[in-house]
C-alpha atoms as a PDB file:
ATOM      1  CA  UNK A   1      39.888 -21.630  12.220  1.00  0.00           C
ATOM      2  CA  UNK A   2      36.986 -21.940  14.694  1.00  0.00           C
ATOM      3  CA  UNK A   3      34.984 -25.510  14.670  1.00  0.00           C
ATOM      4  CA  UNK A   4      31.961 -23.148  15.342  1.00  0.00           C
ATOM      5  CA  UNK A   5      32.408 -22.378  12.059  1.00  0.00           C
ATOM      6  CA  UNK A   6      32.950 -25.741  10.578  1.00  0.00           C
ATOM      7  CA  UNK A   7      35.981 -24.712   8.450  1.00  0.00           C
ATOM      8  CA  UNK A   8      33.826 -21.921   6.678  1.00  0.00           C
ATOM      9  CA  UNK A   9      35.863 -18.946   6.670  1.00  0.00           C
ATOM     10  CA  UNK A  10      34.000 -16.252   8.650  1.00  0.00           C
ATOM     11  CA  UNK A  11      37.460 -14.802   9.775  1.00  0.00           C
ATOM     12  CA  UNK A  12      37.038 -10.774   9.394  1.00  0.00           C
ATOM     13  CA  UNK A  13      33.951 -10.809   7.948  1.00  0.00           C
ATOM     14  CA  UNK A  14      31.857  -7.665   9.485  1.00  0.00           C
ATOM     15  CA  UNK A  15      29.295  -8.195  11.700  1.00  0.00           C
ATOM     16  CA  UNK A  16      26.158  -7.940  10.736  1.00  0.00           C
ATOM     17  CA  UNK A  17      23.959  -4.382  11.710  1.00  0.00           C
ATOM     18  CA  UNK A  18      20.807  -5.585  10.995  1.00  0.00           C
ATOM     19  CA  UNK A  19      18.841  -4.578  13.743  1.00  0.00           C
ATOM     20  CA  UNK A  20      19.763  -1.030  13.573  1.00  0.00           C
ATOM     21  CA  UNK A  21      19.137  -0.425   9.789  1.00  0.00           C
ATOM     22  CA  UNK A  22      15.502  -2.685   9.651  1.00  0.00           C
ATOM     23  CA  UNK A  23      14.566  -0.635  12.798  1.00  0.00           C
ATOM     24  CA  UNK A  24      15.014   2.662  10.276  1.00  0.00           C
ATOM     25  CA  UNK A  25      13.663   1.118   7.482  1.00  0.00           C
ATOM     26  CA  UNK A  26      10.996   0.387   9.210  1.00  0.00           C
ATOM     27  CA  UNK A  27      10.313   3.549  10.910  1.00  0.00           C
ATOM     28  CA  UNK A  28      10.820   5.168   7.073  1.00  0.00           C
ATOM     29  CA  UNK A  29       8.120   2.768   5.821  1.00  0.00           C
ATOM     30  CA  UNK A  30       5.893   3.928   8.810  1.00  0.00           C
ATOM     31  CA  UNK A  31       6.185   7.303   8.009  1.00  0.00           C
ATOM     32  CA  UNK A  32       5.600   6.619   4.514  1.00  0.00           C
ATOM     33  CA  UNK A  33       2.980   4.598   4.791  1.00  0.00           C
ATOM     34  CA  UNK A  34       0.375   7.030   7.151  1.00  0.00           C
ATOM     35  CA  UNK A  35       1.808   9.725   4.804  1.00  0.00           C
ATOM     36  CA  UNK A  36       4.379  11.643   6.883  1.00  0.00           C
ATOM     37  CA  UNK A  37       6.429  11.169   4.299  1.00  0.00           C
ATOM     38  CA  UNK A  38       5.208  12.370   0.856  1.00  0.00           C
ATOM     39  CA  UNK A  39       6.069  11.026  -1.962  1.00  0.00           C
ATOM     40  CA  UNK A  40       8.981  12.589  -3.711  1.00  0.00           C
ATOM     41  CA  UNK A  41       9.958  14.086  -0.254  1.00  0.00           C
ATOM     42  CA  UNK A  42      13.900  13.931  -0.266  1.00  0.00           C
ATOM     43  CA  UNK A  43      15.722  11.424   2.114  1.00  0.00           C
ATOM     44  CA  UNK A  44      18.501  12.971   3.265  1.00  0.00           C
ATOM     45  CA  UNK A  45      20.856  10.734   5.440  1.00  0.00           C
ATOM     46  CA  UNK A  46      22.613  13.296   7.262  1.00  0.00           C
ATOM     47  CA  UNK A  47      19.505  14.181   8.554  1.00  0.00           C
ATOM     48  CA  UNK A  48      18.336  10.877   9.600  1.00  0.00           C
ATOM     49  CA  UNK A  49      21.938   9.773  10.507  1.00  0.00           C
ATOM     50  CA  UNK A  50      21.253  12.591  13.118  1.00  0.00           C
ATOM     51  CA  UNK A  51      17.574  11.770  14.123  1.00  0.00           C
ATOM     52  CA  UNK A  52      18.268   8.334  15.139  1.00  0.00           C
ATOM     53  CA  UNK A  53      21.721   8.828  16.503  1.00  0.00           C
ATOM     54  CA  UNK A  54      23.382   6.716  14.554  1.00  0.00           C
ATOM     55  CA  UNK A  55      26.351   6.454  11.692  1.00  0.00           C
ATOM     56  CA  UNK A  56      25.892   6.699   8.041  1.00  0.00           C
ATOM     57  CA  UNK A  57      26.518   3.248   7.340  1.00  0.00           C
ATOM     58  CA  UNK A  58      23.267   1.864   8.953  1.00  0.00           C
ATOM     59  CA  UNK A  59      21.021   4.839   7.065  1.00  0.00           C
ATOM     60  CA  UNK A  60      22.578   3.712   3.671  1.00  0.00           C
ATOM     61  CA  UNK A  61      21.766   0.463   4.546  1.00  0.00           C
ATOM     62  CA  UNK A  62      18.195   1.048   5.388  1.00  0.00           C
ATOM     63  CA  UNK A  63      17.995   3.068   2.176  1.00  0.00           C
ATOM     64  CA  UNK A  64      18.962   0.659  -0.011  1.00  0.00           C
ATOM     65  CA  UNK A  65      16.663  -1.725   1.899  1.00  0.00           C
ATOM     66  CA  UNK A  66      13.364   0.715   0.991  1.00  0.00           C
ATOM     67  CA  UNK A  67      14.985   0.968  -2.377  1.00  0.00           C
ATOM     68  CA  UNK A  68      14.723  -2.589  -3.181  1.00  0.00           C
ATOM     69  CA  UNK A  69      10.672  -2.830  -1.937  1.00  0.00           C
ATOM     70  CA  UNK A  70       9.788   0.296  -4.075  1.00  0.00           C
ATOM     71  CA  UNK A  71       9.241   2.521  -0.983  1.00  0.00           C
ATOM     72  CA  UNK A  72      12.469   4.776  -1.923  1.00  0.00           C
ATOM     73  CA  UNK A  73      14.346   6.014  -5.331  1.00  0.00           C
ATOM     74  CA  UNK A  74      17.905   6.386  -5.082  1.00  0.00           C
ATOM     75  CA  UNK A  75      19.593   8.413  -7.742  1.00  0.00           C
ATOM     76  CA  UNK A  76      23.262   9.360  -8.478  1.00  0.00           C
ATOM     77  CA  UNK A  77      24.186  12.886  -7.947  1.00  0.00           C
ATOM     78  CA  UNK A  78      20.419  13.242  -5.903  1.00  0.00           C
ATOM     79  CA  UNK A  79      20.459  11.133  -3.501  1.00  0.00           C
ATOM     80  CA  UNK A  80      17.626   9.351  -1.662  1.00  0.00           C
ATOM     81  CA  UNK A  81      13.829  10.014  -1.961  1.00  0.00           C
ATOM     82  CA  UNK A  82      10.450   8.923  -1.208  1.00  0.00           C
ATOM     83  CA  UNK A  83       8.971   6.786  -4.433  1.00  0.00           C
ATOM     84  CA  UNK A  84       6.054   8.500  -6.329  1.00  0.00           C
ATOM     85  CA  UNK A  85       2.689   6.592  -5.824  1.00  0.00           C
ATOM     86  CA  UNK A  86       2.280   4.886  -9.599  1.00  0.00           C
ATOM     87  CA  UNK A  87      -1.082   3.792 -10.830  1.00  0.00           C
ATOM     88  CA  UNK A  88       0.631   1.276 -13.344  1.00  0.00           C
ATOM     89  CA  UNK A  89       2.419  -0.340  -9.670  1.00  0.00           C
ATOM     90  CA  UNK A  90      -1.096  -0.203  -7.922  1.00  0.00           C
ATOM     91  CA  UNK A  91      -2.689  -2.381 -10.784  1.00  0.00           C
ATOM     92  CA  UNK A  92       0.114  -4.713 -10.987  1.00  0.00           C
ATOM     93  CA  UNK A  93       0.256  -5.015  -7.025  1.00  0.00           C
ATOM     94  CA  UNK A  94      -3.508  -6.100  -7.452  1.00  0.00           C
ATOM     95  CA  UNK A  95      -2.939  -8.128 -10.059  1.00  0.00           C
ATOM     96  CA  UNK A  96      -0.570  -9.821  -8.742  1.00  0.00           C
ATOM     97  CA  UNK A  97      -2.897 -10.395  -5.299  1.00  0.00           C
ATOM     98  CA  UNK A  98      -5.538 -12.108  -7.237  1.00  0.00           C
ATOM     99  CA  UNK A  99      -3.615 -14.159  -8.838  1.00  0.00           C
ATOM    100  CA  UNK A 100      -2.149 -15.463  -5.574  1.00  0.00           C
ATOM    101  CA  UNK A 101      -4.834 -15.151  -2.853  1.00  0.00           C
ATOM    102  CA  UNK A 102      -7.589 -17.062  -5.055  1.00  0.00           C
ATOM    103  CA  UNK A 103      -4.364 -19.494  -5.040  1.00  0.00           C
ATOM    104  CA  UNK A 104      -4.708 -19.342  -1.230  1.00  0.00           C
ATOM    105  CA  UNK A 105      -8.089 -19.274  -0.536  1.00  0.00           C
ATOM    106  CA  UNK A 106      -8.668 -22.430  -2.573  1.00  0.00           C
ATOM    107  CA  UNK A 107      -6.465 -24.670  -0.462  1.00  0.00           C
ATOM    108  CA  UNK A 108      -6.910 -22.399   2.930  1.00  0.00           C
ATOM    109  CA  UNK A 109     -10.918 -23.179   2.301  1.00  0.00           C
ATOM    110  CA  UNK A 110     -11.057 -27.434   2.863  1.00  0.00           C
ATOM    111  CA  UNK A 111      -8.889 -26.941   5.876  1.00  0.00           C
ATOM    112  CA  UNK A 112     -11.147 -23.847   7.678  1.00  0.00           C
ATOM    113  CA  UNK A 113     -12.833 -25.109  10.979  1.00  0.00           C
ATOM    114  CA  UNK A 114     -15.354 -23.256  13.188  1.00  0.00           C
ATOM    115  CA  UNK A 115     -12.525 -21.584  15.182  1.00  0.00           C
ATOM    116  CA  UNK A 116     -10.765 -19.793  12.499  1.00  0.00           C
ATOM    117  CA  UNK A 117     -14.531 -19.022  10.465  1.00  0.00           C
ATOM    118  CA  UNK A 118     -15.880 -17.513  13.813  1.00  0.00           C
ATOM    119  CA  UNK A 119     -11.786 -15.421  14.108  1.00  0.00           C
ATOM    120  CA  UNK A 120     -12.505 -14.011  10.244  1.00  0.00           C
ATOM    121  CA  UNK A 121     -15.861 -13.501  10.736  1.00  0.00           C
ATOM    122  CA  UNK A 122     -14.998 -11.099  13.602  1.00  0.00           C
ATOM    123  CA  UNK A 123     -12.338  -9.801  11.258  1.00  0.00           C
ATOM    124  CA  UNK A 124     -14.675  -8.190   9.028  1.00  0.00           C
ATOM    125  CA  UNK A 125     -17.066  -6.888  11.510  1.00  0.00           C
ATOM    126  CA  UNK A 126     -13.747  -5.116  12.559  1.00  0.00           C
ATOM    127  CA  UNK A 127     -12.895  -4.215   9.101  1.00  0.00           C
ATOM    128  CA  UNK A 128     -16.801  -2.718   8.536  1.00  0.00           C
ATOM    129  CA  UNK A 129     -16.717  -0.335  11.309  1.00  0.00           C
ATOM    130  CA  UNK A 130     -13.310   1.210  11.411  1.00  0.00           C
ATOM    131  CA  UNK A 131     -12.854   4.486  10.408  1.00  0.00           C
ATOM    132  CA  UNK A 132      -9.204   5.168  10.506  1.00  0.00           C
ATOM    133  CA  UNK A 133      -7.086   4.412   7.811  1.00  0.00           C
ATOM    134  CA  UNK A 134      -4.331   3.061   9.439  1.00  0.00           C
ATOM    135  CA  UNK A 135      -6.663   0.965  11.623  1.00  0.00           C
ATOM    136  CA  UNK A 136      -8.703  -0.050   8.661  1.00  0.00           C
ATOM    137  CA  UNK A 137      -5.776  -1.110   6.446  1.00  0.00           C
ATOM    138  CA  UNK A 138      -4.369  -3.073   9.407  1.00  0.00           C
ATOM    139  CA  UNK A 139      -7.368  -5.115   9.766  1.00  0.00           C
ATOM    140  CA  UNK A 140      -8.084  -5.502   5.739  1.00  0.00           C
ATOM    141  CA  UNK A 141      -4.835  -6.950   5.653  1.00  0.00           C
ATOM    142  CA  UNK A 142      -5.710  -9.295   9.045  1.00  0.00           C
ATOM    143  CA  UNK A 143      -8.755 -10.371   7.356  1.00  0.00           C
ATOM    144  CA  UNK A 144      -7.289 -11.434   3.859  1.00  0.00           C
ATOM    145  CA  UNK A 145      -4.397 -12.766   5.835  1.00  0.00           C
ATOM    146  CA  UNK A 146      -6.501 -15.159   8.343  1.00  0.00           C
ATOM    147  CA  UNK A 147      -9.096 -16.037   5.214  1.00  0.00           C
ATOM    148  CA  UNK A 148      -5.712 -17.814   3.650  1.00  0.00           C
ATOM    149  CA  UNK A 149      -3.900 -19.103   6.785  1.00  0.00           C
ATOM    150  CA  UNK A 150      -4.974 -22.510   7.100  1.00  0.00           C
ATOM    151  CA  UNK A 151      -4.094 -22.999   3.412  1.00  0.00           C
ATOM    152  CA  UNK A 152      -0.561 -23.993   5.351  1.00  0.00           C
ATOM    153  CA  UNK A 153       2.279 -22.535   2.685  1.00  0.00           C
ATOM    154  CA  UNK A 154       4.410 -20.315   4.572  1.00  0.00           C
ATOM    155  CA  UNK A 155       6.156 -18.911   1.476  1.00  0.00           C
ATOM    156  CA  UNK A 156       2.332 -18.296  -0.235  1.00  0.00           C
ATOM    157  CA  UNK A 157       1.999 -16.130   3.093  1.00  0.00           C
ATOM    158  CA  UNK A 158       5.243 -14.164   2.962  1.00  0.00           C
ATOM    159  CA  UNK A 159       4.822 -13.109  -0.384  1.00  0.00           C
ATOM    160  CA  UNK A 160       1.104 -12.123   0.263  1.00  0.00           C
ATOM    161  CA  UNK A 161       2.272 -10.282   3.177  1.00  0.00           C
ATOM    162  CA  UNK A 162       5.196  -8.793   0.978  1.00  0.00           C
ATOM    163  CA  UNK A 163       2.684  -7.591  -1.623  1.00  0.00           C
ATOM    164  CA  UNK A 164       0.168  -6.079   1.305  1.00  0.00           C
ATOM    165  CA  UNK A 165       3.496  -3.898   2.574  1.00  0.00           C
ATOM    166  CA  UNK A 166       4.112  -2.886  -0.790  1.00  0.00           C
ATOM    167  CA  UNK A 167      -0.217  -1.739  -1.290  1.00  0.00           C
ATOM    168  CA  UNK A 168      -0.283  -0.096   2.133  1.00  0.00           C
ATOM    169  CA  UNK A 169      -0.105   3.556   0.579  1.00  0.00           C
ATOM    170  CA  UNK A 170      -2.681   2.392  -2.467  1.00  0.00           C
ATOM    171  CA  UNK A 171      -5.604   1.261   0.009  1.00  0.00           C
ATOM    172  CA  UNK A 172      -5.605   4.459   1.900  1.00  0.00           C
ATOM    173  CA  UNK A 173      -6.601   5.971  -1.122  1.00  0.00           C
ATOM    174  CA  UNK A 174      -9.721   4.325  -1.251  1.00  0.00           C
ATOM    175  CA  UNK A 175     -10.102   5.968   2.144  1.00  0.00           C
ATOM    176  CA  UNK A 176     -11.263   8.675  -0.093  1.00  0.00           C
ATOM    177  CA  UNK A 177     -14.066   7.141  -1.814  1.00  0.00           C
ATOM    178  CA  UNK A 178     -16.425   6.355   1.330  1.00  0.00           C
ATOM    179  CA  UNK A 179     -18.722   4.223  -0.984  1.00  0.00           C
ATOM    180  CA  UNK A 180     -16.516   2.406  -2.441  1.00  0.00           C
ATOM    181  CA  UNK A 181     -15.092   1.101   1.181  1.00  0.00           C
ATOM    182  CA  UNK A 182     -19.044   0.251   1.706  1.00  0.00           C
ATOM    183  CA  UNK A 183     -18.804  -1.672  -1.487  1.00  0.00           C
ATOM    184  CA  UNK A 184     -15.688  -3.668  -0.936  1.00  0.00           C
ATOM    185  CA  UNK A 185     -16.806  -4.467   2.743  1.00  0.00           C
ATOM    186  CA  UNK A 186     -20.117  -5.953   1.050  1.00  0.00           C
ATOM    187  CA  UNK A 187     -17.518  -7.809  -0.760  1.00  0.00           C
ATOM    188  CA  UNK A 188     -15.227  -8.893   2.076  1.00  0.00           C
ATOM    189  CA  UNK A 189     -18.929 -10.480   3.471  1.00  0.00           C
ATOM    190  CA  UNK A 190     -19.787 -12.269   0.196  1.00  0.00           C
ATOM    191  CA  UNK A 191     -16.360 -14.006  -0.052  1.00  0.00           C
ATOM    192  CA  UNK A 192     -16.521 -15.100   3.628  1.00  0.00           C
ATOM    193  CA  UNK A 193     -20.409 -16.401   3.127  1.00  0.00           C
ATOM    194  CA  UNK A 194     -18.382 -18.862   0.157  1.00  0.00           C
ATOM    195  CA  UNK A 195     -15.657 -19.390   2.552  1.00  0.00           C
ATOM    196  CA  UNK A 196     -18.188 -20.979   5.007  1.00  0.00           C
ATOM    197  CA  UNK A 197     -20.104 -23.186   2.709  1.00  0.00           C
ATOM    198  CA  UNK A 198     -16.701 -24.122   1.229  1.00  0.00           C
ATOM    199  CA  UNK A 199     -17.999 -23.170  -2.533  1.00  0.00           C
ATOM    200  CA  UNK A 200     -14.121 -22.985  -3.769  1.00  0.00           C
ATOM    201  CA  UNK A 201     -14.725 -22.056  -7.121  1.00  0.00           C
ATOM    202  CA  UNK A 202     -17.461 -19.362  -5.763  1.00  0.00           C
ATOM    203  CA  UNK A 203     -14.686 -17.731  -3.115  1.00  0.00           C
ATOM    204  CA  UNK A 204     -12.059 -17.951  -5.586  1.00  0.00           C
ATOM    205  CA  UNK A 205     -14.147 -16.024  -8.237  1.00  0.00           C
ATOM    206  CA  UNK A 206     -14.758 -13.241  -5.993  1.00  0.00           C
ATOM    207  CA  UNK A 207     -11.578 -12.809  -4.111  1.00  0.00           C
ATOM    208  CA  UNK A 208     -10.138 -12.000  -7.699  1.00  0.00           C
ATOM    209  CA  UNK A 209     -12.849  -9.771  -8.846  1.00  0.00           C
ATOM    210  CA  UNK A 210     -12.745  -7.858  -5.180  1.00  0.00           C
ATOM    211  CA  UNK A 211      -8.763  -7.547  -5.781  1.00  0.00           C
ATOM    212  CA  UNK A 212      -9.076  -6.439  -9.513  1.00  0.00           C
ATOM    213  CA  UNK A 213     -11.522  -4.124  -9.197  1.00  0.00           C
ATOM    214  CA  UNK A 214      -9.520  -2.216  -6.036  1.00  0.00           C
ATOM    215  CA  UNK A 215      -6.823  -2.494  -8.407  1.00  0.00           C
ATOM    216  CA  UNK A 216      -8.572  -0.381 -11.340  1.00  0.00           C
ATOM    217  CA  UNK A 217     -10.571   2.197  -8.965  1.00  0.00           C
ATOM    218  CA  UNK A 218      -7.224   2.975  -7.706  1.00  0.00           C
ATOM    219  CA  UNK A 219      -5.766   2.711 -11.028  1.00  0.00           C
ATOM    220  CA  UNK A 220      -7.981   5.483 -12.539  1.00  0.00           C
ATOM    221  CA  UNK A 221      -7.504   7.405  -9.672  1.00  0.00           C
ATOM    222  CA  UNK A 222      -4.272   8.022 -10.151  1.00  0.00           C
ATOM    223  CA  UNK A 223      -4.011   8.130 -13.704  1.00  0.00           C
ATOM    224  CA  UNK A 224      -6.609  11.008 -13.752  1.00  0.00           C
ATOM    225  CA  UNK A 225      -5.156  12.937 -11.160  1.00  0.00           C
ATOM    226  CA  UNK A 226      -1.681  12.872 -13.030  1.00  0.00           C
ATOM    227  CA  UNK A 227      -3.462  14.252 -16.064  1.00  0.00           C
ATOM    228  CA  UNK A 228      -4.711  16.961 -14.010  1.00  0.00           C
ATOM    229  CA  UNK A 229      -1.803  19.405 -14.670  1.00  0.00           C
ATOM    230  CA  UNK A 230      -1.854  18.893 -18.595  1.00  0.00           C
ATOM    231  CA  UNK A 231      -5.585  19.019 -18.364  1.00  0.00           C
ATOM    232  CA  UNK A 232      -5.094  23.096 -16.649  1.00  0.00           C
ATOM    233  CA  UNK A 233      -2.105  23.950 -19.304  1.00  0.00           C
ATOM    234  CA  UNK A 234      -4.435  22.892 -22.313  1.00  0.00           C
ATOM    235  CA  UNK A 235      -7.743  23.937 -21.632  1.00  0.00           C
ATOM    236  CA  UNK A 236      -8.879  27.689 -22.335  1.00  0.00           C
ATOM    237  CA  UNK A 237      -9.094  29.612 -18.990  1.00  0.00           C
ATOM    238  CA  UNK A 238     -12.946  29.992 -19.113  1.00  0.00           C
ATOM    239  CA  UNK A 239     -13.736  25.960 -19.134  1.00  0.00           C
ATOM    240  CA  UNK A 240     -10.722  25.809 -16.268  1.00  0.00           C
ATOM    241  CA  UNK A 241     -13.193  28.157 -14.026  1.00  0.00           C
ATOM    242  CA  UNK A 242     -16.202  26.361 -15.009  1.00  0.00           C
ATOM    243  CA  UNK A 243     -14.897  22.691 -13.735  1.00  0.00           C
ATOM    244  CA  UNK A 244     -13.506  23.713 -11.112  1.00  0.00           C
ATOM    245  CA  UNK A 245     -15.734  22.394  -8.488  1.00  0.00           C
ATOM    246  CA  UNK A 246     -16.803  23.180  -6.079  1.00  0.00           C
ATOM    247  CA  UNK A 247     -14.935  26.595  -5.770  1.00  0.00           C
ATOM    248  CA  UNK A 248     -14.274  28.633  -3.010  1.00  0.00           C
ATOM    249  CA  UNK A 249     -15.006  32.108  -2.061  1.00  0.00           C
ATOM    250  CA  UNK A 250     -11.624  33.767  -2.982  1.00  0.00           C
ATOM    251  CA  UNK A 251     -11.442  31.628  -6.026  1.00  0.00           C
ATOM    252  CA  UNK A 252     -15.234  33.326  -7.338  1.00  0.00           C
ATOM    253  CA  UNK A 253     -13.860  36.777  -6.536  1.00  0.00           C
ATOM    254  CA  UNK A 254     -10.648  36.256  -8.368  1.00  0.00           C
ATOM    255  CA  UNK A 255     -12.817  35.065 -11.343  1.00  0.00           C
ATOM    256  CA  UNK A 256     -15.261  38.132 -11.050  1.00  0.00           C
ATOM    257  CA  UNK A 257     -12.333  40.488 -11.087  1.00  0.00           C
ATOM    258  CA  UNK A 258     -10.433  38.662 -14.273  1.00  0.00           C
ATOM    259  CA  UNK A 259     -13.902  38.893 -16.001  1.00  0.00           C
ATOM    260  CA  UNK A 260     -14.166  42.771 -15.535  1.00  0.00           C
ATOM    261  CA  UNK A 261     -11.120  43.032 -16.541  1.00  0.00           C
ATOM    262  CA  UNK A 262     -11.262  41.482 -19.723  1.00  0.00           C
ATOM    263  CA  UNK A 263     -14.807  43.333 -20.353  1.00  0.00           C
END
């Protein structure tokens, strides 16, 4: 047996493949993530097996991989597919934040300096004006993440970072609610005003109530657009037409031709 090893027996164990199957898991995620990918879209590992030019066995891997973070669903018989977006996930995910990032931002604030107020402060200036979504959810993230860096607890920060990953897909959504990103950038610049005249309790408060309230508008978003269907099965065809808003010009005409119909 090798000393490298120090007597542990590594003999015929298989090399690790890593590198191949994060660099597909990440490129899934990617696509996921800016929507390439919609949810519920199948996975199929033949065909990605083929795309990247490699075996099975690093797909599989990858798969399982997305799996395990909630970006994929793996089922027997079915195979591999993109997760549905969930409104009771996006609250927990939110939840979950506050919780931790008031945690954060309650021992990051004592150990702040002018440097790293003057690198967040740019942050959300950066944050305020962008208007892409994969841009603006990129610097969000930057911004919480830099707010809670000087706290100095590394495993604090890889959850956070974990649980930002896992939200990527949620914030877009709010993407389309253009007041509402008005209203949490107001936000971002009321916890950073606390931040600098190191009111803890102040910062903490509103970093929760910024994270729970994303949490819920995304939350009801969700869980009234996956009511929509039952709502159009149960309602009489006449109140259908009437909120239905706004409709469009071959919608009117088909509604003008059922209603001389039926006279």
């Amino acid at each position: 047996m090798s000393d490298a090893t120090n007597g542990f027996p590594l003999e015929g164990a298989a090399a690790p493949r890593t590198s191949t199957s994060r660099m597909i898991a990440d490129a899934l995620r990617s696509a996921i993530v800016e929507g390439k990918l919609a949810p519920n879209a199948p996975l199929r590992q033949d065909a990605i097996a083929r795309h990247f030019s490699v075996s099975a066995i690093p797909v599989r891997e990858a798969l399982r991989q997305l799996a395990s973070e909630g970006w994929a669903k793996i089922e027997v018989n079915k195979g591999a597919s993109v997760a549905s977006l969930s409104a009771d996930e996006a609250r927990e995910i939110y939840e979950i934040r506050s919780a931790l990032e008031s945690l954060a931002l309650g021992l990051a604030i004592p150990n702040h300096t002018s440097a790293t107020l003057r690198e967040v402060t740019a942050l959300a200036a950066a944050a305020k004006r962008e208007r892409d979504p994969s841009l603006y959810v990129a610097r969000n993230e930057a911004f919480h993440m830099n707010l809670y860096a000087p706290a100095g607890r590394p495993q604090l920060m890889e959850m956070l970072t974990a649980l930002h990953r896992r939200g990527e897909r949620y914030l877009r959504l709010k993407f389309g609610f253009p007041e509402y990103k008005g209203e949490s950038d107001s936000e971002h610049a009321e916890i950073l005003a606390a931040v600098k005249r190191g009111d803890v309790p102040t910062a903490q408060k509103l970093v929760a109530k910024h994270l729970l309230g994303t949490g819920e508008l995304i939350y009801r978003f969700l869980t009234e657009r996956a009511a929509l269907p039952a709502v159009a099965t149960s309602v009489p065809p006449s109140v259908q037409t009437a909120a239905a808003k706004p409709r469009t010009a071959s919608s009117r005409s088909r509604s003008r031709t059922a209603d001389e119909a039926s006279s």
